[in-house]
Every structure is written in structure tokens, then in C-alpha cells.
N, C-alpha and C. Protein backbone atom coordinates (compact mmCIF):
# COMPACT_ATOMS: atom_id res chain seq x y z
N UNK A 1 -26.78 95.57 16.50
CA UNK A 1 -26.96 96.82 17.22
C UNK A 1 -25.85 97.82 16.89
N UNK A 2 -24.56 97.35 16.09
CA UNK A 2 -23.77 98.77 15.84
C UNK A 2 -24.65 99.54 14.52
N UNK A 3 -25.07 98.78 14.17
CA UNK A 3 -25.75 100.42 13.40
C UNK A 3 -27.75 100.90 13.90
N UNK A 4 -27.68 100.24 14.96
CA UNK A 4 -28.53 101.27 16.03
C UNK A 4 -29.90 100.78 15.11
N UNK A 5 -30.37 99.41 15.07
CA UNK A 5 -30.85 98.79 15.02
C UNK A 5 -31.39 97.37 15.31
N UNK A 6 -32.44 96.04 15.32
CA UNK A 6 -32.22 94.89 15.88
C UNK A 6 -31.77 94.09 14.87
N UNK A 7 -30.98 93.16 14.89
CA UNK A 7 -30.45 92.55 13.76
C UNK A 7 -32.07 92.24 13.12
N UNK A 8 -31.69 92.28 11.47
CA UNK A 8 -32.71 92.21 10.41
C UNK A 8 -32.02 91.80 9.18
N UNK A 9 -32.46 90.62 9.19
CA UNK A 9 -32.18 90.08 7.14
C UNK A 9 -32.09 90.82 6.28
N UNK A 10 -33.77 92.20 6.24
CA UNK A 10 -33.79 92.95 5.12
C UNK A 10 -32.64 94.09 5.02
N UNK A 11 -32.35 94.15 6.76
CA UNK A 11 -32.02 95.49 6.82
C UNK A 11 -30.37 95.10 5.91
N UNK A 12 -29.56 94.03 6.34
CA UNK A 12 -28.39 94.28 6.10
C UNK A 12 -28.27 94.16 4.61
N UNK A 13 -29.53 93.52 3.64
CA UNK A 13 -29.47 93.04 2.08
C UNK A 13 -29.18 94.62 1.35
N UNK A 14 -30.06 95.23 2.29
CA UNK A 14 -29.39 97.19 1.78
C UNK A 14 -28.38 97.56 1.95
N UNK A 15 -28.37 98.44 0.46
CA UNK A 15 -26.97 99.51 0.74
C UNK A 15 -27.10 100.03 2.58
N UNK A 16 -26.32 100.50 3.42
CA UNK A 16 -26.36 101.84 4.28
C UNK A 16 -25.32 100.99 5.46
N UNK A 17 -25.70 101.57 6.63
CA UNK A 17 -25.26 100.98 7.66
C UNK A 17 -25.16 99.57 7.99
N UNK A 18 -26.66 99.43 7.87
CA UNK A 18 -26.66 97.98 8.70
C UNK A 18 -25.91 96.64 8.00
N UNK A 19 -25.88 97.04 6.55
CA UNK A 19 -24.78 96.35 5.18
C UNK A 19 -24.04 96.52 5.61
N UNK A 20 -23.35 97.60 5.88
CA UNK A 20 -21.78 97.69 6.25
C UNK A 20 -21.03 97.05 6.98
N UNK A 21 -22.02 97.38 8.96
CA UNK A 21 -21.65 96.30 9.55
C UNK A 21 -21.49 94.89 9.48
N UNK A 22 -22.41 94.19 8.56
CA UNK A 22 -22.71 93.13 8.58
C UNK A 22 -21.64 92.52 7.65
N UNK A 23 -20.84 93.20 7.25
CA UNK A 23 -20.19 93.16 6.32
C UNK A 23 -18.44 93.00 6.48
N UNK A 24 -18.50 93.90 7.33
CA UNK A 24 -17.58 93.83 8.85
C UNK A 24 -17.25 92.83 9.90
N UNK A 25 -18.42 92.78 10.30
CA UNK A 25 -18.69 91.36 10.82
C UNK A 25 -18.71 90.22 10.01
N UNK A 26 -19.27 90.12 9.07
CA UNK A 26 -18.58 88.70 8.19
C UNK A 26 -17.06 88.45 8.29
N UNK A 27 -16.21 89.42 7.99
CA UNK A 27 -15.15 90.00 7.63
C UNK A 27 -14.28 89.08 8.81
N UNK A 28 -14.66 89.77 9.54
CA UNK A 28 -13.83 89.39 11.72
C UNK A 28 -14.19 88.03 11.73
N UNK A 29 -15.31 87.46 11.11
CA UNK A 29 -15.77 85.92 11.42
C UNK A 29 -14.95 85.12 10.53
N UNK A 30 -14.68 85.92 9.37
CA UNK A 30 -13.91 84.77 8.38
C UNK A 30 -12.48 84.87 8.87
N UNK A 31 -11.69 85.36 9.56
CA UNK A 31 -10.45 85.75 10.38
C UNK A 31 -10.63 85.24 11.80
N UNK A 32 -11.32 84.61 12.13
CA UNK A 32 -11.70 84.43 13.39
C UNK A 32 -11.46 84.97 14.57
N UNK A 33 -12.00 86.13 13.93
CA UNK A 33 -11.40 87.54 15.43
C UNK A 33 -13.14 87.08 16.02
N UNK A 34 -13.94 86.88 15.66
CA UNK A 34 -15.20 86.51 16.39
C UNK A 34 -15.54 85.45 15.90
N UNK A 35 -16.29 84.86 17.05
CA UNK A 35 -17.07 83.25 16.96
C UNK A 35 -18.35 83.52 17.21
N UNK A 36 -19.10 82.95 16.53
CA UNK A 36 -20.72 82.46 16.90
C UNK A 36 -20.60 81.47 17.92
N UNK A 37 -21.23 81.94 18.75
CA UNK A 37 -22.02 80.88 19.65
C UNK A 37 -22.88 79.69 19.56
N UNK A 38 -23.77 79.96 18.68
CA UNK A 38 -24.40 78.70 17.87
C UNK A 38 -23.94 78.49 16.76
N UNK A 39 -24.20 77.72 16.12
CA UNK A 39 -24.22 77.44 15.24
C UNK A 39 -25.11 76.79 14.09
N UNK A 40 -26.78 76.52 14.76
CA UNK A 40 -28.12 76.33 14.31
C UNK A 40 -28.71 77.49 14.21
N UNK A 41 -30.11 77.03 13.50
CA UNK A 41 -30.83 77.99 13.55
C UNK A 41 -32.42 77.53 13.51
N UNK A 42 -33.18 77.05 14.91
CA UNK A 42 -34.55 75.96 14.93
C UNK A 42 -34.01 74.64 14.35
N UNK A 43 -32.89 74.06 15.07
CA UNK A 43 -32.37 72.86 14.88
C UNK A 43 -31.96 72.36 13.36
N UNK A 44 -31.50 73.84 12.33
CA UNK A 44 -30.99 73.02 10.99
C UNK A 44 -29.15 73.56 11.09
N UNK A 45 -28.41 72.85 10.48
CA UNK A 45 -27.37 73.40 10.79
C UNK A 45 -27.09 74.55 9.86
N UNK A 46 -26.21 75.34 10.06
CA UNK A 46 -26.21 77.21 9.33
C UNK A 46 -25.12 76.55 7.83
N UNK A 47 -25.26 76.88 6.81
CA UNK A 47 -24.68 76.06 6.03
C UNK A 47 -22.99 77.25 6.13
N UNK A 48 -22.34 76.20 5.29
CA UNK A 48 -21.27 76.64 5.66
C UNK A 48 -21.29 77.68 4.51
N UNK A 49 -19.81 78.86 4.60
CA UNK A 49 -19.67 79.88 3.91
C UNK A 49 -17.97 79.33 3.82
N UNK A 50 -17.51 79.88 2.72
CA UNK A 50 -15.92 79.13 2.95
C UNK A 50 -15.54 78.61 3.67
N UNK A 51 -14.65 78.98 4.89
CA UNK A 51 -14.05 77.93 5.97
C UNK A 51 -14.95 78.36 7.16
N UNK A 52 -15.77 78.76 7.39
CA UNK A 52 -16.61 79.29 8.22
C UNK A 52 -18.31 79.20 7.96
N UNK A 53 -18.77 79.40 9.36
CA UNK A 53 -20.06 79.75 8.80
C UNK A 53 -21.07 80.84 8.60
N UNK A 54 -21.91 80.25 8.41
CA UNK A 54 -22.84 81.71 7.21
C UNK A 54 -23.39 82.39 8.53
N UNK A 55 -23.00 83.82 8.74
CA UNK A 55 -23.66 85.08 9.64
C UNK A 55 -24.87 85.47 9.34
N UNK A 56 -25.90 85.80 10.31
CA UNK A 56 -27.63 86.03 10.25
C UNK A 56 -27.76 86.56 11.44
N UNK A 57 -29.02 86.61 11.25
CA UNK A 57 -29.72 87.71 12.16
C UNK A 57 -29.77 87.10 13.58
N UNK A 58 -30.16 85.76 13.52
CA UNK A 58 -30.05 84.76 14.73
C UNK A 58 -28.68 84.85 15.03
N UNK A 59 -27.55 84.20 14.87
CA UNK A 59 -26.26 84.58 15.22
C UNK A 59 -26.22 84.91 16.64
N UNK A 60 -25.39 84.39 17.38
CA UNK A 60 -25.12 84.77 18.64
C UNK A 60 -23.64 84.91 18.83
N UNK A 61 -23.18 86.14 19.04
CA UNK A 61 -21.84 85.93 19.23
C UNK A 61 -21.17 86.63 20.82
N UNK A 62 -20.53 86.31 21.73
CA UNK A 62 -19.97 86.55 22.68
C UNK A 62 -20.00 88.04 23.22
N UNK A 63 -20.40 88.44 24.43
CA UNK A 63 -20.33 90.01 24.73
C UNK A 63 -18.80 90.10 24.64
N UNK A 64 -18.09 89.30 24.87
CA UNK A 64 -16.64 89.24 25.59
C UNK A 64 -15.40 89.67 24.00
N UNK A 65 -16.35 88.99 23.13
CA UNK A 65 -16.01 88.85 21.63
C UNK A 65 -16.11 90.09 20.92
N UNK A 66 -17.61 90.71 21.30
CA UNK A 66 -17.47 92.01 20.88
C UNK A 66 -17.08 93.16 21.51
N UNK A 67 -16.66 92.76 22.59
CA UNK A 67 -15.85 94.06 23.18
C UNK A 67 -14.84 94.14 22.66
N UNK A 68 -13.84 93.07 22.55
CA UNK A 68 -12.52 93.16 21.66
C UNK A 68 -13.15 93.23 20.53
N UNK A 69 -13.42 92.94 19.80
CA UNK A 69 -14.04 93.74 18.59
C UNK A 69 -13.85 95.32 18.63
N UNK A 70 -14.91 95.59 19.04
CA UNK A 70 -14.83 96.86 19.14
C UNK A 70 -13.71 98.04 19.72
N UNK A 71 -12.84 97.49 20.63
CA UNK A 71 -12.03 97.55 21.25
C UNK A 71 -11.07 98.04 20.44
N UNK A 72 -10.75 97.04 19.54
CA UNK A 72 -9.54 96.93 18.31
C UNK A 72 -9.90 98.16 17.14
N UNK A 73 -11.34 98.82 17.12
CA UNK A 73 -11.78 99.65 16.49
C UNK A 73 -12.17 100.50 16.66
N UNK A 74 -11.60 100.88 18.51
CA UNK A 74 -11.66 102.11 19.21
C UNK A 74 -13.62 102.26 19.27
N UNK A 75 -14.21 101.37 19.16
CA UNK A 75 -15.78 102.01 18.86
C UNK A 75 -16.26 101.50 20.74
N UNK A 76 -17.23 102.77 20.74
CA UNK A 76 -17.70 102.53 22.30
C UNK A 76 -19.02 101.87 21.80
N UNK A 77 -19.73 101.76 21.51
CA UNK A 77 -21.48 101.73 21.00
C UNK A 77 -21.98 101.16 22.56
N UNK A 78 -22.79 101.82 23.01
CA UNK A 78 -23.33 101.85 24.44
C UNK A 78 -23.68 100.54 25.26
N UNK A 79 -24.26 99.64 24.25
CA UNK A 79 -25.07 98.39 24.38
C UNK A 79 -23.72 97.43 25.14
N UNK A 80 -22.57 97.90 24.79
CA UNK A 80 -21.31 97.11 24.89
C UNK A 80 -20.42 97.97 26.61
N UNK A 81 -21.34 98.65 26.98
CA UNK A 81 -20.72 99.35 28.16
C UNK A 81 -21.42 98.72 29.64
N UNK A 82 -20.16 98.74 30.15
CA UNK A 82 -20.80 97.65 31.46
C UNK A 82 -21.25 99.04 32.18
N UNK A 83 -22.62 98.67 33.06
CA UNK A 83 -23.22 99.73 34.33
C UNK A 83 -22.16 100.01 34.76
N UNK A 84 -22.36 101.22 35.82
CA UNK A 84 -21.12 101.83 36.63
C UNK A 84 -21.44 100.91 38.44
């Protein structure tokens, strides 16, 4: 959802936004500034990516995770704003 879409396979294999982020987010996962929550995907395990594992569309990662995320990158993106 930071580039104002639902996570999508095709979308991030493109040049534009949704690449970028995803790209970003790999980035924070291989640094372990964020964790996935799962780590399956329909009961196979996510294969590994260097010391970490491989990011997708399934992926679940922490509201708590991406607030500091975002936090650290000054970004508000709405989805991440608690009701008043």
C-alpha cells in the first residue's frame, strides 16, 4: 500500500513505484529493520533469499513494524494512521 496500491507480483516486476517500494522493503528486511510475520505461503516454506527470506505479495509484516518504518522515513501514508 505505499505506492497506493494492493500488494501485486506483476505490479512490483515493473519499473515505477510499486518496484521501488518493494525494493525498499526488501532492503529494511535484509537489515532487519522489518520482520515478516509468516513465513509460508499455503503451507510451503518461502525459500530463503541470502540471510533472510524471500518478500511477496502474501508477506505479512507488523503494523507496529511499519510505523517505525515509516517513521524513520518521515512518510505518513494514511493506511498507517491510527483513527482519532
Amino acid at each position: 500500500m505505499l505506492a497506493d496500491i494492493e500488494p501485486d507480483l506483476a505490479a512490483v516486476s515493473k519499473p515505477g513505484d510499486a518496484n521501488g517500494w518493494y525494493r525498499v522493503l526488501c532492503d529494511a528486511h535484509s537489515t532487519a529493520e522489518i520482520m515478516p510475520i509468516e513465513t509460508t505461503v499455503e503451507g510451503n516454506e518461502i525459500p530463503k533469499y541470502r540471510d533472510g527470506w524471500y518478500l511477496h505479495e502474501k508477506t505479512i509484516i507488523s503494523r507496529e513494524d511499519l510505523k517505525r518504518f515509516a517513521k524513520a522515513r518521515q512518510l505518513k501514508p494514511p493506511f498507517l494512521h491510527d483513527p482519532a
